[in-house]
PDB file of N, CA and C in Angstrom:
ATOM      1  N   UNK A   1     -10.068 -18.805 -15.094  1.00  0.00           N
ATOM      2  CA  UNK A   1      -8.990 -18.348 -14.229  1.00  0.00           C
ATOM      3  C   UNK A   1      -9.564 -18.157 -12.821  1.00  0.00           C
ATOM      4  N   UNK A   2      -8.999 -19.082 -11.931  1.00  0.00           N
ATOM      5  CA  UNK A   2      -9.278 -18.538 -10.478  1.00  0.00           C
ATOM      6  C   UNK A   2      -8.814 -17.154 -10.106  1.00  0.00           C
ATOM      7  N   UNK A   3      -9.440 -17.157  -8.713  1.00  0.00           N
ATOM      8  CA  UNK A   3      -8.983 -15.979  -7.834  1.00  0.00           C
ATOM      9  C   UNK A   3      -7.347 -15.485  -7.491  1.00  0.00           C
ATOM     10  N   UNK A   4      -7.100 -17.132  -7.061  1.00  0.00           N
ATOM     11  CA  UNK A   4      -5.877 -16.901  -6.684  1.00  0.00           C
ATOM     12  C   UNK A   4      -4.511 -16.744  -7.485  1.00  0.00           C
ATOM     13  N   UNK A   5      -5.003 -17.160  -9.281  1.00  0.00           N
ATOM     14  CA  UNK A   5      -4.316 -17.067 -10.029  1.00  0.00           C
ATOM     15  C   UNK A   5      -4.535 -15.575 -10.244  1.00  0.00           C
ATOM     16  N   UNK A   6      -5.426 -14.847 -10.833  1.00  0.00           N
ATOM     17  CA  UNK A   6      -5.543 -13.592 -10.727  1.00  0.00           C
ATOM     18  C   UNK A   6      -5.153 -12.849  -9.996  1.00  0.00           C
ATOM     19  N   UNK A   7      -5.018 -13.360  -8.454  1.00  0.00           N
ATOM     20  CA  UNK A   7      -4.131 -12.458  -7.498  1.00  0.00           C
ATOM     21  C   UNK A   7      -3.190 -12.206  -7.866  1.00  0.00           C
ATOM     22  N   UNK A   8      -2.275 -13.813  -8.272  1.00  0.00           N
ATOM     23  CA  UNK A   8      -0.357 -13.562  -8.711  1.00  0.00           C
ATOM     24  C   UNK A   8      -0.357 -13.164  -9.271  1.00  0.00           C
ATOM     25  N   UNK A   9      -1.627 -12.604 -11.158  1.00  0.00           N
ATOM     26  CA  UNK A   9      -1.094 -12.135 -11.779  1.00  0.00           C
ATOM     27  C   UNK A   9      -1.023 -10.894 -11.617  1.00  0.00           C
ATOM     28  N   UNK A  10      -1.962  -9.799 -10.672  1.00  0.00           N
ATOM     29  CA  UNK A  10      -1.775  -8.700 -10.651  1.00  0.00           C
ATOM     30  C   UNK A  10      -0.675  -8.359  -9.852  1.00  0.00           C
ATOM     31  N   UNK A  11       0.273  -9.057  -9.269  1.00  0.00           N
ATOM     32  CA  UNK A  11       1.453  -8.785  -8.573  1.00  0.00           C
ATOM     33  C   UNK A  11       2.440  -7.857  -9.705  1.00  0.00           C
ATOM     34  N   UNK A  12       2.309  -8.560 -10.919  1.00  0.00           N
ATOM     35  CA  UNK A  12       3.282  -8.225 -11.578  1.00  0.00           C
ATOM     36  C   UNK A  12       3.095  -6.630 -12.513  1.00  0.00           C
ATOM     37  N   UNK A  13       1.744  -6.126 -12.777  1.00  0.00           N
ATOM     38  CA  UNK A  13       1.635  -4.594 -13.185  1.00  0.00           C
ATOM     39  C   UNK A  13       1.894  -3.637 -12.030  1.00  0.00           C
ATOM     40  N   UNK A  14       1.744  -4.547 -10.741  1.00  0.00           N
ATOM     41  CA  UNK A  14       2.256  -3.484  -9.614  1.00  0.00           C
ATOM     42  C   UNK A  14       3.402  -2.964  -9.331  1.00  0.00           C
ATOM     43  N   UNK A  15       4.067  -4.394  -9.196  1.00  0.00           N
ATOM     44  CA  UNK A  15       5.817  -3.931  -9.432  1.00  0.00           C
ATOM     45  C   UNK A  15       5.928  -3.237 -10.515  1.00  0.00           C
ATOM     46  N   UNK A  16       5.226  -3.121 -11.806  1.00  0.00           N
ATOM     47  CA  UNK A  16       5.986  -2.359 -12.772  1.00  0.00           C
ATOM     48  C   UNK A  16       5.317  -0.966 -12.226  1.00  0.00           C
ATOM     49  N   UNK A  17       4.615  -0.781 -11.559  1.00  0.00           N
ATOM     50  CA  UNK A  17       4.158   0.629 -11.230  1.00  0.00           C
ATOM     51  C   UNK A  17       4.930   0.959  -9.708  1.00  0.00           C
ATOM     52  N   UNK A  18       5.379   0.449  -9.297  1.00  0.00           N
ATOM     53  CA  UNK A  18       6.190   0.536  -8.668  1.00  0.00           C
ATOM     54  C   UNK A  18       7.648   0.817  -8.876  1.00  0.00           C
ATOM     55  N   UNK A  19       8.053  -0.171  -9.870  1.00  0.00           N
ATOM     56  CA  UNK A  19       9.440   0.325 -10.784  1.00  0.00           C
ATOM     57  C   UNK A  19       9.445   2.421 -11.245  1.00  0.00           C
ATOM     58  N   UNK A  20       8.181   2.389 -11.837  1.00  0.00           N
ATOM     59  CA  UNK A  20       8.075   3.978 -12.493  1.00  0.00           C
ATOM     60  C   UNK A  20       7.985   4.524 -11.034  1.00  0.00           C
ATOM     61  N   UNK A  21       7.473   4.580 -10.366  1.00  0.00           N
ATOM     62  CA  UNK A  21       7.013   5.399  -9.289  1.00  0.00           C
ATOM     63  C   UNK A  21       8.222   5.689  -8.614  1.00  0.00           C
ATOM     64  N   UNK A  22       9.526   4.255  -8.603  1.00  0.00           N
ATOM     65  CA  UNK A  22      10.751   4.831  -7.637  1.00  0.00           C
ATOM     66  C   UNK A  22      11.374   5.605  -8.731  1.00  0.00           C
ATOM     67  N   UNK A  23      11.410   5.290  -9.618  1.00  0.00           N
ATOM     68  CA  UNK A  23      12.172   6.461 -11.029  1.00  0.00           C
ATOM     69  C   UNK A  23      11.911   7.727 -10.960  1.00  0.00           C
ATOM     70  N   UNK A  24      10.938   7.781 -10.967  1.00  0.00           N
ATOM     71  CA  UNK A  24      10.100   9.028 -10.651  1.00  0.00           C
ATOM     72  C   UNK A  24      10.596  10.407 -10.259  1.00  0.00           C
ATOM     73  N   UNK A  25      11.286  11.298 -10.059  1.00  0.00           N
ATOM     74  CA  UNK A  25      11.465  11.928  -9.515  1.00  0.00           C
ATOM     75  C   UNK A  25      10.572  13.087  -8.338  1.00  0.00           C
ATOM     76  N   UNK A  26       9.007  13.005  -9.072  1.00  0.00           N
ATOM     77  CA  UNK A  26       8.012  13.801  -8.737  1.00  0.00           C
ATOM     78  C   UNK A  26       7.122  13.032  -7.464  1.00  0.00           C
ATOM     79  N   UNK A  27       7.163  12.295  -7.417  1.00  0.00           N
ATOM     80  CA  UNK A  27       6.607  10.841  -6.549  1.00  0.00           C
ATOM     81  C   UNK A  27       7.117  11.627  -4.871  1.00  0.00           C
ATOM     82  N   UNK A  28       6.429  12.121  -3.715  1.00  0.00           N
ATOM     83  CA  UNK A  28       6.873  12.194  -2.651  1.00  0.00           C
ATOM     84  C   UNK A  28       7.086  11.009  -1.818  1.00  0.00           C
ATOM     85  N   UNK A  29       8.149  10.969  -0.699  1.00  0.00           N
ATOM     86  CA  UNK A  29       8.810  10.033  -0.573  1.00  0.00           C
ATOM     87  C   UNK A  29       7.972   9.262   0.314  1.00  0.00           C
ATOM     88  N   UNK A  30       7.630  10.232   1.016  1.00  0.00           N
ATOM     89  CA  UNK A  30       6.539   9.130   2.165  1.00  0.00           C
ATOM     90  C   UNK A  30       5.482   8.218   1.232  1.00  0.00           C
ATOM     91  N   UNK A  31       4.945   8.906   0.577  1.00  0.00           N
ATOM     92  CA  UNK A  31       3.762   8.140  -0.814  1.00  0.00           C
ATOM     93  C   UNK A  31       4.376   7.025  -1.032  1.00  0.00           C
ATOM     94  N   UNK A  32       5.253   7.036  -1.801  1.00  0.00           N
ATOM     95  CA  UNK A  32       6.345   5.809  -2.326  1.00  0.00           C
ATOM     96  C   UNK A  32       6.722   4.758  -1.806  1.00  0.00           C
ATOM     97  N   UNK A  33       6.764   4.927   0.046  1.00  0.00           N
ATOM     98  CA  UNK A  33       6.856   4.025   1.261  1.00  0.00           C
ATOM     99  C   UNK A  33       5.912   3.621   1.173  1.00  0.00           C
ATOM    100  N   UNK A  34       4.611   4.231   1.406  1.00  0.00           N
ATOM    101  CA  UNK A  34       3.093   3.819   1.631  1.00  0.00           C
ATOM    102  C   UNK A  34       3.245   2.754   0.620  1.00  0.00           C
ATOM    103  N   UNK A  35       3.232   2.937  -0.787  1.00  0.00           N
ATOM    104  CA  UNK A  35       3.259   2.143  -1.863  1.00  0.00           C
ATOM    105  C   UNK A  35       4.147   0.895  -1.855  1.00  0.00           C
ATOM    106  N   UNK A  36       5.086   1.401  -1.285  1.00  0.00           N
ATOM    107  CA  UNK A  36       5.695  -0.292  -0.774  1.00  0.00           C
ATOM    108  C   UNK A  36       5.316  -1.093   0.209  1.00  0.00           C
ATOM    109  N   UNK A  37       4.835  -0.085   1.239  1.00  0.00           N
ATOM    110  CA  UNK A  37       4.229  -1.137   2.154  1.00  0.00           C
ATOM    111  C   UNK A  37       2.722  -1.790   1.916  1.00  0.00           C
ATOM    112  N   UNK A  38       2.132  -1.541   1.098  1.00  0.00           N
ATOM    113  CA  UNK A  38       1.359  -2.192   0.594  1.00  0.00           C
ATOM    114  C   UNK A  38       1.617  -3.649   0.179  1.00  0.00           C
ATOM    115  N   UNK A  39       3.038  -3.508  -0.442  1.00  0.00           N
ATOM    116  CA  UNK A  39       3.438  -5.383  -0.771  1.00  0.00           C
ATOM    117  C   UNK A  39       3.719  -5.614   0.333  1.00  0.00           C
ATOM    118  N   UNK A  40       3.705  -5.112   1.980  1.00  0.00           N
ATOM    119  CA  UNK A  40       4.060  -5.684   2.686  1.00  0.00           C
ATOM    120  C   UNK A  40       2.520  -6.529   3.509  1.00  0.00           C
ATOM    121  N   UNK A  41       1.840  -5.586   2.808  1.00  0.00           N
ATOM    122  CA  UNK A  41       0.071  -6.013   3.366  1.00  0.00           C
ATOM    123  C   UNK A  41       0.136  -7.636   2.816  1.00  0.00           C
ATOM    124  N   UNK A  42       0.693  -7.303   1.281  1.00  0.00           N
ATOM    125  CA  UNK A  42       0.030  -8.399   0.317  1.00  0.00           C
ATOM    126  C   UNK A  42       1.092  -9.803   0.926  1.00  0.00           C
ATOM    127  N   UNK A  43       2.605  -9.354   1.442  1.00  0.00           N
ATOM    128  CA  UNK A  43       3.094 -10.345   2.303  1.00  0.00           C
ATOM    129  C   UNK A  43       2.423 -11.087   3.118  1.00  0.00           C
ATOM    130  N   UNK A  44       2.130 -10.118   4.029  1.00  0.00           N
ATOM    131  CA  UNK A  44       1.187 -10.610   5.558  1.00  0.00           C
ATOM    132  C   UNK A  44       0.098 -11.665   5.341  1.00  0.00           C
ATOM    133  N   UNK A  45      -0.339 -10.753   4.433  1.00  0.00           N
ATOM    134  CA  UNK A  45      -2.563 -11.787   3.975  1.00  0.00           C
ATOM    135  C   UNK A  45      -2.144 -13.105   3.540  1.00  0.00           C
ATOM    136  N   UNK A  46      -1.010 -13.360   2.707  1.00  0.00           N
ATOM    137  CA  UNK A  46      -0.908 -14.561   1.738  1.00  0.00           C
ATOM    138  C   UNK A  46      -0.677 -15.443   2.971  1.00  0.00           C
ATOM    139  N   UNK A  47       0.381 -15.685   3.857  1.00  0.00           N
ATOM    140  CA  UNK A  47       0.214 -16.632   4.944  1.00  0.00           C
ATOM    141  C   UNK A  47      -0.327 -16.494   5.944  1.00  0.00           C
ATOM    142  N   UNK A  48      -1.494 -15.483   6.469  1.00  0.00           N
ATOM    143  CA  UNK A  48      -2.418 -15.116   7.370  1.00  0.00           C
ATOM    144  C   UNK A  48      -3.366 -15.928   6.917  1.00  0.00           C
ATOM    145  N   UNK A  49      -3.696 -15.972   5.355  1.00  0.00           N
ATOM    146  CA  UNK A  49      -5.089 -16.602   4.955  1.00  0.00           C
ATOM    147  C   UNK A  49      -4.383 -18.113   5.057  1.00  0.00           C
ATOM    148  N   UNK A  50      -3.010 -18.518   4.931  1.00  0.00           N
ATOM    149  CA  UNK A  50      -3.177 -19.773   4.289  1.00  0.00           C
ATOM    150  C   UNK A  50      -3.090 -20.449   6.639  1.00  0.00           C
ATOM    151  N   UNK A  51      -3.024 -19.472   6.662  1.00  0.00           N
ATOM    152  CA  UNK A  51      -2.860 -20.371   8.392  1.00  0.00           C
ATOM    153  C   UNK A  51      -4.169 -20.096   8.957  1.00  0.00           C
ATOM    154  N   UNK A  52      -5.219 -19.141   8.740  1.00  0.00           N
ATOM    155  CA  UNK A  52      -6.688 -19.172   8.908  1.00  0.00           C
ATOM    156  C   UNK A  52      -7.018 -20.561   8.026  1.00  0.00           C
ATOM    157  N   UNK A  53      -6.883 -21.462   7.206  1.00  0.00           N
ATOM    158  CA  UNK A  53      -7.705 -21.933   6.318  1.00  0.00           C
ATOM    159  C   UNK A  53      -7.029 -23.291   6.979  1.00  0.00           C
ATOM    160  N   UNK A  54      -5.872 -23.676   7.394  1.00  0.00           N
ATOM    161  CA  UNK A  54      -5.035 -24.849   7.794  1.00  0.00           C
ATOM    162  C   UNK A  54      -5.397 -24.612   9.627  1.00  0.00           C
ATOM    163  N   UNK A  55      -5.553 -23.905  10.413  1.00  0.00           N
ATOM    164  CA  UNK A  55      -5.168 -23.605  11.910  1.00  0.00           C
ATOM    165  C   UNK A  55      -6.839 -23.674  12.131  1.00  0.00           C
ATOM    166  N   UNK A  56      -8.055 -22.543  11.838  1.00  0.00           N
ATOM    167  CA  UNK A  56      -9.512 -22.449  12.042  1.00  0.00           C
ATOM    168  C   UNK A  56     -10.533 -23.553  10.906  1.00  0.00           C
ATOM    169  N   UNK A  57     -10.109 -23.655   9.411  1.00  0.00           N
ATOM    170  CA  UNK A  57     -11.040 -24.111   8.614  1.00  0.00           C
ATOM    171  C   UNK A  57     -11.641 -23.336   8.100  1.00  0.00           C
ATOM    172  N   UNK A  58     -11.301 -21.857   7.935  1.00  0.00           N
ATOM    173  CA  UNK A  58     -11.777 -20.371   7.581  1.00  0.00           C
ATOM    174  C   UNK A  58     -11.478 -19.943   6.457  1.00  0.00           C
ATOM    175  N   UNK A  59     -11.890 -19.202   6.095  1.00  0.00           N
ATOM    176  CA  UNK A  59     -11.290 -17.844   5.458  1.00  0.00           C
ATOM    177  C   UNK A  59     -10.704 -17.149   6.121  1.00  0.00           C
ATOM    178  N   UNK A  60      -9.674 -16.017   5.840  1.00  0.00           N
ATOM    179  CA  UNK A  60      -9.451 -15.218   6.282  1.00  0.00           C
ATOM    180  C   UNK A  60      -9.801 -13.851   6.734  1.00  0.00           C
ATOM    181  N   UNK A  61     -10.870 -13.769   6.154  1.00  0.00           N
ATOM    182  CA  UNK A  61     -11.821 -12.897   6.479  1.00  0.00           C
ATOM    183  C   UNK A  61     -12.930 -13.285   7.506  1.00  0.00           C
ATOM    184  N   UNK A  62     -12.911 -14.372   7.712  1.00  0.00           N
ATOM    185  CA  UNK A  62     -13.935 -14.788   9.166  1.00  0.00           C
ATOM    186  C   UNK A  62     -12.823 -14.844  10.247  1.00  0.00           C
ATOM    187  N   UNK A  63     -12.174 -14.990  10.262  1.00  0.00           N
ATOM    188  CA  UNK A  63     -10.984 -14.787  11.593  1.00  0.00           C
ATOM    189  C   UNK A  63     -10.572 -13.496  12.052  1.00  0.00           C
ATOM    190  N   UNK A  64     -11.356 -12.650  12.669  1.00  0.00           N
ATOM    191  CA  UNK A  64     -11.266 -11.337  13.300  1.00  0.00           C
ATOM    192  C   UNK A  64      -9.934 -10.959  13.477  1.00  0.00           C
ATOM    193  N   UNK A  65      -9.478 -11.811  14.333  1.00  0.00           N
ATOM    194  CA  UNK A  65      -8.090 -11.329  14.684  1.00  0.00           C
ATOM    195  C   UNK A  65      -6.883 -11.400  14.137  1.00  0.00           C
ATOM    196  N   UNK A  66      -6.828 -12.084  12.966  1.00  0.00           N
ATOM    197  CA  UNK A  66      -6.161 -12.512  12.277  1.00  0.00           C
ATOM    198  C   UNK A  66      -6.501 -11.650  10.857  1.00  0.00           C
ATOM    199  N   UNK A  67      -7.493 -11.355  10.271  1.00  0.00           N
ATOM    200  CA  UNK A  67      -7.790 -10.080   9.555  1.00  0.00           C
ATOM    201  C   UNK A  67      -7.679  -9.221   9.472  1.00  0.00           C
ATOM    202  N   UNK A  68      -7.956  -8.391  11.054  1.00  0.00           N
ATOM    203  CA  UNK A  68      -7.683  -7.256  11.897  1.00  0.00           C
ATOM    204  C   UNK A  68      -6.040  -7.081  11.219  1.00  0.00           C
ATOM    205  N   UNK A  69      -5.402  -8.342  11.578  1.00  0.00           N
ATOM    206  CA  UNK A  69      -3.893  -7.731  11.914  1.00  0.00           C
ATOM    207  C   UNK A  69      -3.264  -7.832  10.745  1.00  0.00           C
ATOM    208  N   UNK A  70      -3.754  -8.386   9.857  1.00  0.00           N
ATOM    209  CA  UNK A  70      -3.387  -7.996   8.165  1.00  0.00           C
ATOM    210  C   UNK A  70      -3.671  -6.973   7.536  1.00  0.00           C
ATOM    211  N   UNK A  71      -5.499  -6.109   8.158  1.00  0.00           N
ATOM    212  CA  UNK A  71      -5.619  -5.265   7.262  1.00  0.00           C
ATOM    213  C   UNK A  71      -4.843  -3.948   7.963  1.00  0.00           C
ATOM    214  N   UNK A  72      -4.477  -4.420   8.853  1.00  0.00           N
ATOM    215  CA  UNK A  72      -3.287  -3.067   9.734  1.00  0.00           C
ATOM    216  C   UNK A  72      -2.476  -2.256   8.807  1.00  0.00           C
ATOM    217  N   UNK A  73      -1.677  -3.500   7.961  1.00  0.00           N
ATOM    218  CA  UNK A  73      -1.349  -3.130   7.217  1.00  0.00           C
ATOM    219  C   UNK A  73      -1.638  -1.993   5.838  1.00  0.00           C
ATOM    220  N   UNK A  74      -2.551  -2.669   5.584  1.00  0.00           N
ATOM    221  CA  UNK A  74      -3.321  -1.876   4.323  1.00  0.00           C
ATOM    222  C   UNK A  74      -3.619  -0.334   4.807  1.00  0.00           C
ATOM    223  N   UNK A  75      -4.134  -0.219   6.137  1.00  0.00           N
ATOM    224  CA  UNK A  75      -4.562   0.651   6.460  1.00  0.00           C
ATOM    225  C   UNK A  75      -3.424   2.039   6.646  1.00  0.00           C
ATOM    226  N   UNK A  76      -1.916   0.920   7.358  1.00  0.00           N
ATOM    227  CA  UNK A  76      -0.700   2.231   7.407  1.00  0.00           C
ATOM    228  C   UNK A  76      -0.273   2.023   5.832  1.00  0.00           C
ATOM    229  N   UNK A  77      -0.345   1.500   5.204  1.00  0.00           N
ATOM    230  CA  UNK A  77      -0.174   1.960   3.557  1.00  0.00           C
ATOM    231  C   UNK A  77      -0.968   3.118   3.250  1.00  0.00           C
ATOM    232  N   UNK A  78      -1.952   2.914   3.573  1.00  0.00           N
ATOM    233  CA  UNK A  78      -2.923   4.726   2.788  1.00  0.00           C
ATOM    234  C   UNK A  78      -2.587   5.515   3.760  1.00  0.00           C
ATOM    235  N   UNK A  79      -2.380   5.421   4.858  1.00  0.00           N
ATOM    236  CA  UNK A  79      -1.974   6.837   6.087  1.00  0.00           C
ATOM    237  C   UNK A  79      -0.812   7.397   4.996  1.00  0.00           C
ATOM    238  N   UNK A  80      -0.012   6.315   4.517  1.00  0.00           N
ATOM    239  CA  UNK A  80       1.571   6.938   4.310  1.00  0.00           C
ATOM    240  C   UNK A  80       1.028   7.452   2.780  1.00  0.00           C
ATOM    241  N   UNK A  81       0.436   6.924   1.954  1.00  0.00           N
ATOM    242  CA  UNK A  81      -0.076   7.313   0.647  1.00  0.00           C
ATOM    243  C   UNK A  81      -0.361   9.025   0.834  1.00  0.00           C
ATOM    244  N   UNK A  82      -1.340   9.160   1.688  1.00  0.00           N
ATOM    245  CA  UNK A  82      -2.277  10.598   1.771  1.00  0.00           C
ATOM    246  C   UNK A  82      -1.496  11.595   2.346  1.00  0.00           C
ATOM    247  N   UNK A  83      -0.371  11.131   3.670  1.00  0.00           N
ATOM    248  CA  UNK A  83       0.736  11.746   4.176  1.00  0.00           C
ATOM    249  C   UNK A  83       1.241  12.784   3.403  1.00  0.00           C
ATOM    250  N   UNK A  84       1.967  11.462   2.686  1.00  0.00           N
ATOM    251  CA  UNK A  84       3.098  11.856   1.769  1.00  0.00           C
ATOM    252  C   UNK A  84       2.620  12.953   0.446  1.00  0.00           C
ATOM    253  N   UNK A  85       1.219  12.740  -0.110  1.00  0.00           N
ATOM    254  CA  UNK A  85       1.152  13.982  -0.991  1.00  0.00           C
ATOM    255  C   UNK A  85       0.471  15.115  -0.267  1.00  0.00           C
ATOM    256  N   UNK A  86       0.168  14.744   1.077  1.00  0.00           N
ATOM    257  CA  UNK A  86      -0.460  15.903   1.693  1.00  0.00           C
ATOM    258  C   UNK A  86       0.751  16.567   1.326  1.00  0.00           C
ATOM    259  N   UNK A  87       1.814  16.124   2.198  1.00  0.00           N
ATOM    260  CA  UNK A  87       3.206  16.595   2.436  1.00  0.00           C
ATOM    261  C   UNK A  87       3.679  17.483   0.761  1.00  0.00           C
ATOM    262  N   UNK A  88       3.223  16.898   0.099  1.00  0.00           N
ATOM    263  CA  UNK A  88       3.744  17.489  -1.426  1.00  0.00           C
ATOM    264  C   UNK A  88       2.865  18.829  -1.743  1.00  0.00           C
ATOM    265  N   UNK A  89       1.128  18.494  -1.513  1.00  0.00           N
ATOM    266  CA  UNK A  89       0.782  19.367  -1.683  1.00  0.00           C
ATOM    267  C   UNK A  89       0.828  20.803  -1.000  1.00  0.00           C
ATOM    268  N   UNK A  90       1.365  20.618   0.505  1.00  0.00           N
ATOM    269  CA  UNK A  90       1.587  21.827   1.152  1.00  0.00           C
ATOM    270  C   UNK A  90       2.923  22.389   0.774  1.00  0.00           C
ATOM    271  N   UNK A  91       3.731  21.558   0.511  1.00  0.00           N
ATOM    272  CA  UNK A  91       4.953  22.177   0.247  1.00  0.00           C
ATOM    273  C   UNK A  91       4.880  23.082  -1.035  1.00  0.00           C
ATOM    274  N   UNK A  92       4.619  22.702  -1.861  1.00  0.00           N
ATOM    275  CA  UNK A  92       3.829  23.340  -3.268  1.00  0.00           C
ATOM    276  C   UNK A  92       3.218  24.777  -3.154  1.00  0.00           C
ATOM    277  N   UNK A  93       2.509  24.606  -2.097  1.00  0.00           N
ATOM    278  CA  UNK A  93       1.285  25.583  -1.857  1.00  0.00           C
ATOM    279  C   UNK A  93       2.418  27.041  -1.474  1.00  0.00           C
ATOM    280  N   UNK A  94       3.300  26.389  -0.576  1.00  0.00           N
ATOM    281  CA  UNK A  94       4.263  27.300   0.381  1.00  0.00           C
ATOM    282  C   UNK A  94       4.995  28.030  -0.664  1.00  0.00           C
ATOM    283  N   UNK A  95       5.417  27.204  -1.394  1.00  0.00           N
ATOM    284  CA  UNK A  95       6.398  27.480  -2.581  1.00  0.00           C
ATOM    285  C   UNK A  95       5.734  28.972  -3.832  1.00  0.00           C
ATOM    286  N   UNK A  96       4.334  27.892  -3.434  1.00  0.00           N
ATOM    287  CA  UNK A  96       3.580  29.270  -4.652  1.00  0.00           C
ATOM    288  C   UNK A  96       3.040  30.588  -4.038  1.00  0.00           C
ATOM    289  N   UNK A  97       3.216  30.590  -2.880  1.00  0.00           N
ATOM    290  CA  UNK A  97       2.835  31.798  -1.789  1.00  0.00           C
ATOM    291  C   UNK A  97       3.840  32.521  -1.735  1.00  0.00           C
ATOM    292  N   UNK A  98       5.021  31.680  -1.930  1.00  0.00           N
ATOM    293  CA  UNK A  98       6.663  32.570  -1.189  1.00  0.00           C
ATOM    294  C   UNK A  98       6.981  33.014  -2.790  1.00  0.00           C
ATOM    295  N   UNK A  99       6.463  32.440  -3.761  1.00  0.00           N
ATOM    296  CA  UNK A  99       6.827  33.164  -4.776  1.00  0.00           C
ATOM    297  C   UNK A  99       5.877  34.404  -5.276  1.00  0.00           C
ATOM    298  N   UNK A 100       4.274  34.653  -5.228  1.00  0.00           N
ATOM    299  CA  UNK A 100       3.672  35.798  -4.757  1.00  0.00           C
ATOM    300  C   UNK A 100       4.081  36.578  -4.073  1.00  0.00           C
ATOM    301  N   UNK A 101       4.477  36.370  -3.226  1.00  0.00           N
ATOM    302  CA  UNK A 101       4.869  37.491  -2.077  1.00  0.00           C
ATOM    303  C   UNK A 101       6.490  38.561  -2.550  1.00  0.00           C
ATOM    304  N   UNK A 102       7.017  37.539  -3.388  1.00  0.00           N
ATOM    305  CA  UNK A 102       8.377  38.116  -3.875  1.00  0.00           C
ATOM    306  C   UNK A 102       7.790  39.359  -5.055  1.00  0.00           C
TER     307      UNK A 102
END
C-alpha cells in the first residue's frame, strides 16, 4: 500500500470521528471548528502538493511558500483545538468555584 493510498484511507475514520464529535454534546464548539478545519488543511495540501510537483518538479515540502501556506492551515486548526477546550476548561473551573462559594 502506498502513501497516498493510505492517506485516502485515513480520510474516512476521521469523518467518522468527526460524525461523533458533532453529536456530541460535550465537544466545545470552537474545538469542533478547529476539527473541521483541519479537513480544510487536508483540502489545501492535496492540490498545493499536486501544483508543487506539476508547476516546480517538487515536493511539497521543498516549496517554502507554498508549504508555508498550507501548513497555515494546520496551524489555525490547533489554535482553535486548544481555544476551544481552554474555553471549556475555564468555564468548568468558574462553574466549580461559583458552586463552592454557594
Amino acid at each position: 500500500m502506498n502513501k497516498e493510498t493510505l492517506f485516502a484511507l485515513s480520510l474516512f475514520p476521521y469523518l467518522g470521528f468527526l460524525g461523533f464529535m458533532t453529536r456530541s454534546k460535550g465537544v466545545p464548539r470552537l474545538a469542533l471548528i478547529g476539527f473541521y478545519v483541519l479537513l480544510v488543511f487536508v483540502a489545501v495540501t492535496i492540490p498545493a502538493g499536486i501544483y508543487a510537483k506539476i508547476h516546480y518538479g517538487k515536493d511539497l515540502a521543498n516549496v517554502d511558500w507554498l508549504h508555508g501556506s498550507a501548513e497555515f492551515f494546520l496551524t489555525f486548526s490547533n489554535i482553535l483545538v486548544v481555544l476551544g477546550f481552554r474555553q471549556a476548561i475555564l468555564r468548568e473551573q468558574k462553574r466549580e468555584g461559583g458552586a463552592k462559594n454557594s
